[in-house]
N, C-alpha and C. Protein backbone atom coordinates (compact mmCIF):
# COMPACT_ATOMS: atom_id res chain seq x y z
N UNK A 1 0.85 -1.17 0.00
CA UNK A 1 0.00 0.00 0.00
C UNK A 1 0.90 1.23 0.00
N UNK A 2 0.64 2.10 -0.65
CA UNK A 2 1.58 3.04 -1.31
C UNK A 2 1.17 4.68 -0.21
N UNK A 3 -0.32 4.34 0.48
CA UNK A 3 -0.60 5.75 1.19
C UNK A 3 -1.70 4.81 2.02
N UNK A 4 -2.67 5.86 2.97
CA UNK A 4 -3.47 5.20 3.86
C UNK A 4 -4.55 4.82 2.89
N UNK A 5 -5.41 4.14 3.50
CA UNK A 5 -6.55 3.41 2.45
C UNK A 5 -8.07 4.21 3.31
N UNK A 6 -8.51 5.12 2.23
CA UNK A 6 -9.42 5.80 2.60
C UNK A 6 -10.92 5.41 2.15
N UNK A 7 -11.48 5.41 3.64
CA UNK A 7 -12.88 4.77 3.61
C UNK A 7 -13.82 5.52 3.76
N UNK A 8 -15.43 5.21 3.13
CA UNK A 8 -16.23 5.81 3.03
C UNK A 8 -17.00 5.54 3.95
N UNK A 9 -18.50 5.50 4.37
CA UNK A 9 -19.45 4.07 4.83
C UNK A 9 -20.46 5.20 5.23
N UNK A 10 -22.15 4.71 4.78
CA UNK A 10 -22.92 5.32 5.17
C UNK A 10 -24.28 4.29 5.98
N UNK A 11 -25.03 5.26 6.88
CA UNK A 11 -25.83 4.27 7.70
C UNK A 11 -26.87 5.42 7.82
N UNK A 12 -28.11 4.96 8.34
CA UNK A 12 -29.62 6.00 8.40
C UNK A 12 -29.50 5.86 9.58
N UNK A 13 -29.80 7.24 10.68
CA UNK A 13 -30.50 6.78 11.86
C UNK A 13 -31.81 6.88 12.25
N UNK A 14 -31.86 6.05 12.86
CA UNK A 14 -33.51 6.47 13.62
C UNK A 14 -33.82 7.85 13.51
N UNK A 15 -34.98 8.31 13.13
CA UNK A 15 -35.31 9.46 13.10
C UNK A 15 -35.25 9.99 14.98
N UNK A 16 -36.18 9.25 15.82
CA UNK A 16 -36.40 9.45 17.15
C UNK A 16 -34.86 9.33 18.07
N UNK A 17 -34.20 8.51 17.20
CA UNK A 17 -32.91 8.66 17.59
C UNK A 17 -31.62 9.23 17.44
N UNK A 18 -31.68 10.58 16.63
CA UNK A 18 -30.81 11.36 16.26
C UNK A 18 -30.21 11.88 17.54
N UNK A 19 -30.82 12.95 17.94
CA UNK A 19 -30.20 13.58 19.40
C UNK A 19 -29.67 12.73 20.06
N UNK A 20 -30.50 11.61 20.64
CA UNK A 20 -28.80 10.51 21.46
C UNK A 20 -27.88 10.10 20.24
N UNK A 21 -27.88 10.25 19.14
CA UNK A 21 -26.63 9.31 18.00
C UNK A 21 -25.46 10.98 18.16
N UNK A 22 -26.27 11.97 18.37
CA UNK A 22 -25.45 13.08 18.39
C UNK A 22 -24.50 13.39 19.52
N UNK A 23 -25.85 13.49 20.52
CA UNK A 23 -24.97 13.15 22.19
C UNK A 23 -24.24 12.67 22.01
N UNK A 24 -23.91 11.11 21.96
CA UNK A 24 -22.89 10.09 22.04
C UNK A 24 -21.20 10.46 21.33
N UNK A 25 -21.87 10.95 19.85
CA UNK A 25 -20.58 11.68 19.20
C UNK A 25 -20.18 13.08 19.81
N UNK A 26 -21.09 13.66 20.54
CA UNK A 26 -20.48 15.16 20.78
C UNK A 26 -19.65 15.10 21.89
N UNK A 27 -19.73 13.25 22.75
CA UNK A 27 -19.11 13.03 23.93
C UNK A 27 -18.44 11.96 24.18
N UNK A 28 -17.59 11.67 23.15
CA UNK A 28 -17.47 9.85 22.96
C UNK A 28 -16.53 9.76 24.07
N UNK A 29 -16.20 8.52 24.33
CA UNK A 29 -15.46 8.17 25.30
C UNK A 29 -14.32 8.39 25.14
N UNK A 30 -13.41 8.40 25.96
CA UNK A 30 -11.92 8.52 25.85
C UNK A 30 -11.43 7.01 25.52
N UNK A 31 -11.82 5.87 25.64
CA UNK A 31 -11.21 4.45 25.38
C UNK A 31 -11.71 4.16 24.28
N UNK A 32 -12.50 4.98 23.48
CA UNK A 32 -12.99 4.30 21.75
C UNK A 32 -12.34 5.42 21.19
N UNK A 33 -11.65 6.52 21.33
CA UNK A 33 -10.68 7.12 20.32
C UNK A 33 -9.41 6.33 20.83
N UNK A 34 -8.93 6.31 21.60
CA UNK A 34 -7.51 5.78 22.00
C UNK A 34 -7.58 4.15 20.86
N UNK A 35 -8.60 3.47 21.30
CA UNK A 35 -8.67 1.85 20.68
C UNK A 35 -9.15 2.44 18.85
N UNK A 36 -9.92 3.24 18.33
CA UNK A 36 -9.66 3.39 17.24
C UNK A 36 -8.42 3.79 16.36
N UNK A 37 -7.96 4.69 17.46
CA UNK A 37 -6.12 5.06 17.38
C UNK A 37 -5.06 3.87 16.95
N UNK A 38 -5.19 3.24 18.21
CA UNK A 38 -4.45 1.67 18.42
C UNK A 38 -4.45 0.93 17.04
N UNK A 39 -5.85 1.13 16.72
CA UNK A 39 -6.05 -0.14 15.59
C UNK A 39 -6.10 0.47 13.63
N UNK A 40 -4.78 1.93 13.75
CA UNK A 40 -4.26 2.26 12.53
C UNK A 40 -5.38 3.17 11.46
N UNK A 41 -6.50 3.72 12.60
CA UNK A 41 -7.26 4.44 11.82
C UNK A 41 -6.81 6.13 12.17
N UNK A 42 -7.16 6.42 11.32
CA UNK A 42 -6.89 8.21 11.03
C UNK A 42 -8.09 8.76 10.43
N UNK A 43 -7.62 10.56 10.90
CA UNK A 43 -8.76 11.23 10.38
C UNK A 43 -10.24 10.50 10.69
N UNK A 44 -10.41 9.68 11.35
CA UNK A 44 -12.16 9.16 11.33
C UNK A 44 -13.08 10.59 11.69
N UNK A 45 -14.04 10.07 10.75
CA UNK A 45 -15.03 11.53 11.13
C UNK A 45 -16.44 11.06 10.73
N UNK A 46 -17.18 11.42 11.09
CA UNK A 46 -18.89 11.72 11.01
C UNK A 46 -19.83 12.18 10.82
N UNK A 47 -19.92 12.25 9.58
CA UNK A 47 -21.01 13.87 9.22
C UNK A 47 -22.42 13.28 8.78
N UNK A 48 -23.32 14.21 9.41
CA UNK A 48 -24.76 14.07 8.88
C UNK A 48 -25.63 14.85 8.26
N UNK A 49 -26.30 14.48 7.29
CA UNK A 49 -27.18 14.99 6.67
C UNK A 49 -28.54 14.91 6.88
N UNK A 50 -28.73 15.99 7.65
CA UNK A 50 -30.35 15.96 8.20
C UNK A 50 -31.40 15.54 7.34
N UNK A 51 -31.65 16.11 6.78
CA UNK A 51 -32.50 16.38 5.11
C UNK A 51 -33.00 14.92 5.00
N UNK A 52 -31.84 13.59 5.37
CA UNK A 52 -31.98 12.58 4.57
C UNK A 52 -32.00 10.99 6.29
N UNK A 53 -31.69 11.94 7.10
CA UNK A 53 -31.18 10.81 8.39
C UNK A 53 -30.07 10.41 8.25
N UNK A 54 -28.72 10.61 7.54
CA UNK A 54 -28.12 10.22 7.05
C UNK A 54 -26.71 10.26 7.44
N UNK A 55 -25.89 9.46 8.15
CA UNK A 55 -24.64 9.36 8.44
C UNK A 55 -24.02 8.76 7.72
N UNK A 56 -22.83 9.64 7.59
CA UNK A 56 -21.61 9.23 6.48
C UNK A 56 -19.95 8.95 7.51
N UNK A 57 -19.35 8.20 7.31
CA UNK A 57 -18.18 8.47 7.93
C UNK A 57 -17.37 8.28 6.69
N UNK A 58 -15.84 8.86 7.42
CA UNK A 58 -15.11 9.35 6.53
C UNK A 58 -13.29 8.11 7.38
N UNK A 59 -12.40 7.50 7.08
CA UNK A 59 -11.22 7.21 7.64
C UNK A 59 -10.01 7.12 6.85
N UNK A 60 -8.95 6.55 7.05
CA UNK A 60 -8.06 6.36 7.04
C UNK A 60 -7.40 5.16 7.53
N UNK A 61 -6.97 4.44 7.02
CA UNK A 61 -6.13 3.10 7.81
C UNK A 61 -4.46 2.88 6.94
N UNK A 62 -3.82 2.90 8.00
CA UNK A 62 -2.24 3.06 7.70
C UNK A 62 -1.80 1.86 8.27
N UNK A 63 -2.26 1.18 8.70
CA UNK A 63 -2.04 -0.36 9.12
C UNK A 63 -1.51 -1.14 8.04
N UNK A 64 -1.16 -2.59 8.20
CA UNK A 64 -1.50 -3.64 6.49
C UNK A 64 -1.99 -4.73 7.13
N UNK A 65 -3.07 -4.77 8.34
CA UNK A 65 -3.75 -6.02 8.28
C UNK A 65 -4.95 -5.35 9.13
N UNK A 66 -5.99 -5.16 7.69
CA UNK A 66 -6.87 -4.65 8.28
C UNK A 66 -7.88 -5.30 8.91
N UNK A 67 -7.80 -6.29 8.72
CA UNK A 67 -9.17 -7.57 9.11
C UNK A 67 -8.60 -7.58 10.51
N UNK A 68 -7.11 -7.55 10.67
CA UNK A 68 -6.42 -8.13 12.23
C UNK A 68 -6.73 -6.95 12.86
N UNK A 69 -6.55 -5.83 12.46
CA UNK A 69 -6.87 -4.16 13.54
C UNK A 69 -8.45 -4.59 13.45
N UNK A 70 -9.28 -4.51 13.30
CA UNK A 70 -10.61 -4.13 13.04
C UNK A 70 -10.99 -5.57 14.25
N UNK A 71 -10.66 -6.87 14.02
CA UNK A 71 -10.77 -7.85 15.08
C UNK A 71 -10.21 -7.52 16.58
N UNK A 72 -9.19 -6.80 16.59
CA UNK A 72 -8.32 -6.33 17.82
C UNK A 72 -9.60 -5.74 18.47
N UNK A 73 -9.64 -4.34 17.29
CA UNK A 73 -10.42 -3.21 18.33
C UNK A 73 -12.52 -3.92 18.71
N UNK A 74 -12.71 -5.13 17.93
CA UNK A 74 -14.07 -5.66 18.49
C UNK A 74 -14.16 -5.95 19.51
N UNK A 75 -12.69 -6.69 19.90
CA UNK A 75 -12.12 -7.98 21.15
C UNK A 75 -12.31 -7.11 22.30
N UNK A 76 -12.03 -5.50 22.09
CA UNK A 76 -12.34 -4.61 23.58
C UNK A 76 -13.86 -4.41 23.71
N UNK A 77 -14.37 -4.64 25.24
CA UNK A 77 -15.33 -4.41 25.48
C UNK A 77 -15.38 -3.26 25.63
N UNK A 78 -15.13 -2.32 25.88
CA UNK A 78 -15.15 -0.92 26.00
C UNK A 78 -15.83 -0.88 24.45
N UNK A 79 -15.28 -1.21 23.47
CA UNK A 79 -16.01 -1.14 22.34
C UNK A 79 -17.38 -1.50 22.00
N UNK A 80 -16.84 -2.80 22.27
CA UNK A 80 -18.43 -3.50 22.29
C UNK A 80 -19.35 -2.91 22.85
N UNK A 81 -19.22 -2.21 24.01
CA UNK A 81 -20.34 -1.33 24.88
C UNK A 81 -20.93 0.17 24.25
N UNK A 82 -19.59 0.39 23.59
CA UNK A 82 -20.25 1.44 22.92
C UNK A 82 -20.59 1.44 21.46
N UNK A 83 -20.50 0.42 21.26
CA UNK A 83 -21.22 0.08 19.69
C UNK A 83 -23.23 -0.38 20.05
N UNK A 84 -23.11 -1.12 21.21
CA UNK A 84 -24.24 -1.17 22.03
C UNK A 84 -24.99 -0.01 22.36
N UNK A 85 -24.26 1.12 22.46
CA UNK A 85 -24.90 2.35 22.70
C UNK A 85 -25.16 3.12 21.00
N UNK A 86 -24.28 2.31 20.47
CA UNK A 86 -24.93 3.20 19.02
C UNK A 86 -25.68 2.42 18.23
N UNK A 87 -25.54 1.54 17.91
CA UNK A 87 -26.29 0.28 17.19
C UNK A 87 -27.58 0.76 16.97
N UNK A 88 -28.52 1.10 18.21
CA UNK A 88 -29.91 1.43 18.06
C UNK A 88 -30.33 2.47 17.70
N UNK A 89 -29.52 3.25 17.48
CA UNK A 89 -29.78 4.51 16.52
C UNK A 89 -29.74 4.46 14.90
N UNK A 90 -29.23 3.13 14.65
CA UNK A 90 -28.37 2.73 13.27
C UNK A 90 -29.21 2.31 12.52
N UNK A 91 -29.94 2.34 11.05
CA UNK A 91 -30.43 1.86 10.42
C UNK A 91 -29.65 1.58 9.25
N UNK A 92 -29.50 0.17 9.12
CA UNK A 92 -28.58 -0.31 7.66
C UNK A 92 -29.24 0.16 6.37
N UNK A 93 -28.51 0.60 5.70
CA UNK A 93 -28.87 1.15 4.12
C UNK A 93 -28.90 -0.45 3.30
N UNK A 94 -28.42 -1.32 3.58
CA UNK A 94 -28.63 -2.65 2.57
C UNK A 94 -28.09 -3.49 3.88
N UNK A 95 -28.17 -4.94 3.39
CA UNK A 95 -28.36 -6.47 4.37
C UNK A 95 -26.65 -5.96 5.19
N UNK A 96 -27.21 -6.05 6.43
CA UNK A 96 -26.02 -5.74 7.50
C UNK A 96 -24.88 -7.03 6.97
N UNK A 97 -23.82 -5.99 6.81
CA UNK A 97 -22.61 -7.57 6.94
C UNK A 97 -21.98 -8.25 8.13
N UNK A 98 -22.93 -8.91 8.53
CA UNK A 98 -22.40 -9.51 10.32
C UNK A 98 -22.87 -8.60 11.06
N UNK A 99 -21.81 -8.30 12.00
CA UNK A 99 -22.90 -7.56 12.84
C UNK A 99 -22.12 -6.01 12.71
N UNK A 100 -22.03 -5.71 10.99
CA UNK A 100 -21.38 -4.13 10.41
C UNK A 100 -23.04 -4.01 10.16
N UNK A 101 -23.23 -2.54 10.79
CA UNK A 101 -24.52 -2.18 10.10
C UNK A 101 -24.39 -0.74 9.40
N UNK A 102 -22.96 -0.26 8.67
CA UNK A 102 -22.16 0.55 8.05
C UNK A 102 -22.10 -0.23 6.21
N UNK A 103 -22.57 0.58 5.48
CA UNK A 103 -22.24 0.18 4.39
C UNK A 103 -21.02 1.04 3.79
N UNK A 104 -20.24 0.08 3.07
CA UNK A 104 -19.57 0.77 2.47
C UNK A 104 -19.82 1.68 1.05
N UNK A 105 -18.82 2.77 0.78
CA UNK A 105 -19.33 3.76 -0.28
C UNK A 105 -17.61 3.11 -1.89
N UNK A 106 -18.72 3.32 -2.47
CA UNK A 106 -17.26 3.42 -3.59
C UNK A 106 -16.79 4.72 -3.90
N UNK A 107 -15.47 4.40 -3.74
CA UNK A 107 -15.00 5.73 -3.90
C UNK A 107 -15.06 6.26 -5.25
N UNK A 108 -15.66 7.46 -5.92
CA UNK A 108 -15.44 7.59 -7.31
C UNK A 108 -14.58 9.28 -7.48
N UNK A 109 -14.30 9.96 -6.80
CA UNK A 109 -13.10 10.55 -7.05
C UNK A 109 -12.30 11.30 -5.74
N UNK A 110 -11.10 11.24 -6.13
CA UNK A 110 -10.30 11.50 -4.98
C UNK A 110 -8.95 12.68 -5.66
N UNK A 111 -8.72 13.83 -4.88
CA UNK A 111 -8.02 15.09 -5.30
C UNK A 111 -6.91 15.25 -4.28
N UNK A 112 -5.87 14.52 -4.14
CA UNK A 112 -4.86 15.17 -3.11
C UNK A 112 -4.40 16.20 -3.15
């Protein structure tokens, strides 16, 4: 891999559940940035589009085993607990992959 591998991924939330999906991001924990840190992601970010319910995230991974970071950072419960706290705000845009309820986006252009 020649630079970081930049990811897209979009998800709907609950309409009734926006304000806690917001809360949660306007206050995340200190042990799910450190463990997203740990496990070779960058730049992660979160933007929504009201208009539509619509969360987009944005990353970075500078790692080269991404299946092994992404398994690391599940294995923490600290995670798990707070994926528990977001999950129910989450509405999958197409058939959840496991228990990802984030779809991925294709990237179609990119301007460094």
């Amino acid at each position: 891999m020649t630079g970081p591998l930049r990811q897209g991924s979009a998800v709907a939330i609950a309409p009734d559940l926006i304000e806690r999906y917001r809360d949660l991001h306007a206050n995340p924990w200190p042990e799910v940035g450190r463990l997203i840190h740990e496990s070779n992601v960058r730049n992660y970010s979160i933007f929504f589009l009201p208009t539509h319910n619509l969360a987009f995230s944005y990353s970075e991974y500078i790692g080269t085993d991404r299946a092994a970071d992404r398994a690391k950072m599940a294995s923490h419960q600290v995670m798990r607990n707070w994926w528990a706290e977001c999950r129910p705000c989450q509405v999958p845009l197409s058939a959840p992959d496991g228990d990802r309820l984030w779809t991925d986006l294709e990237p179609i252009f990119f301007q460094p």
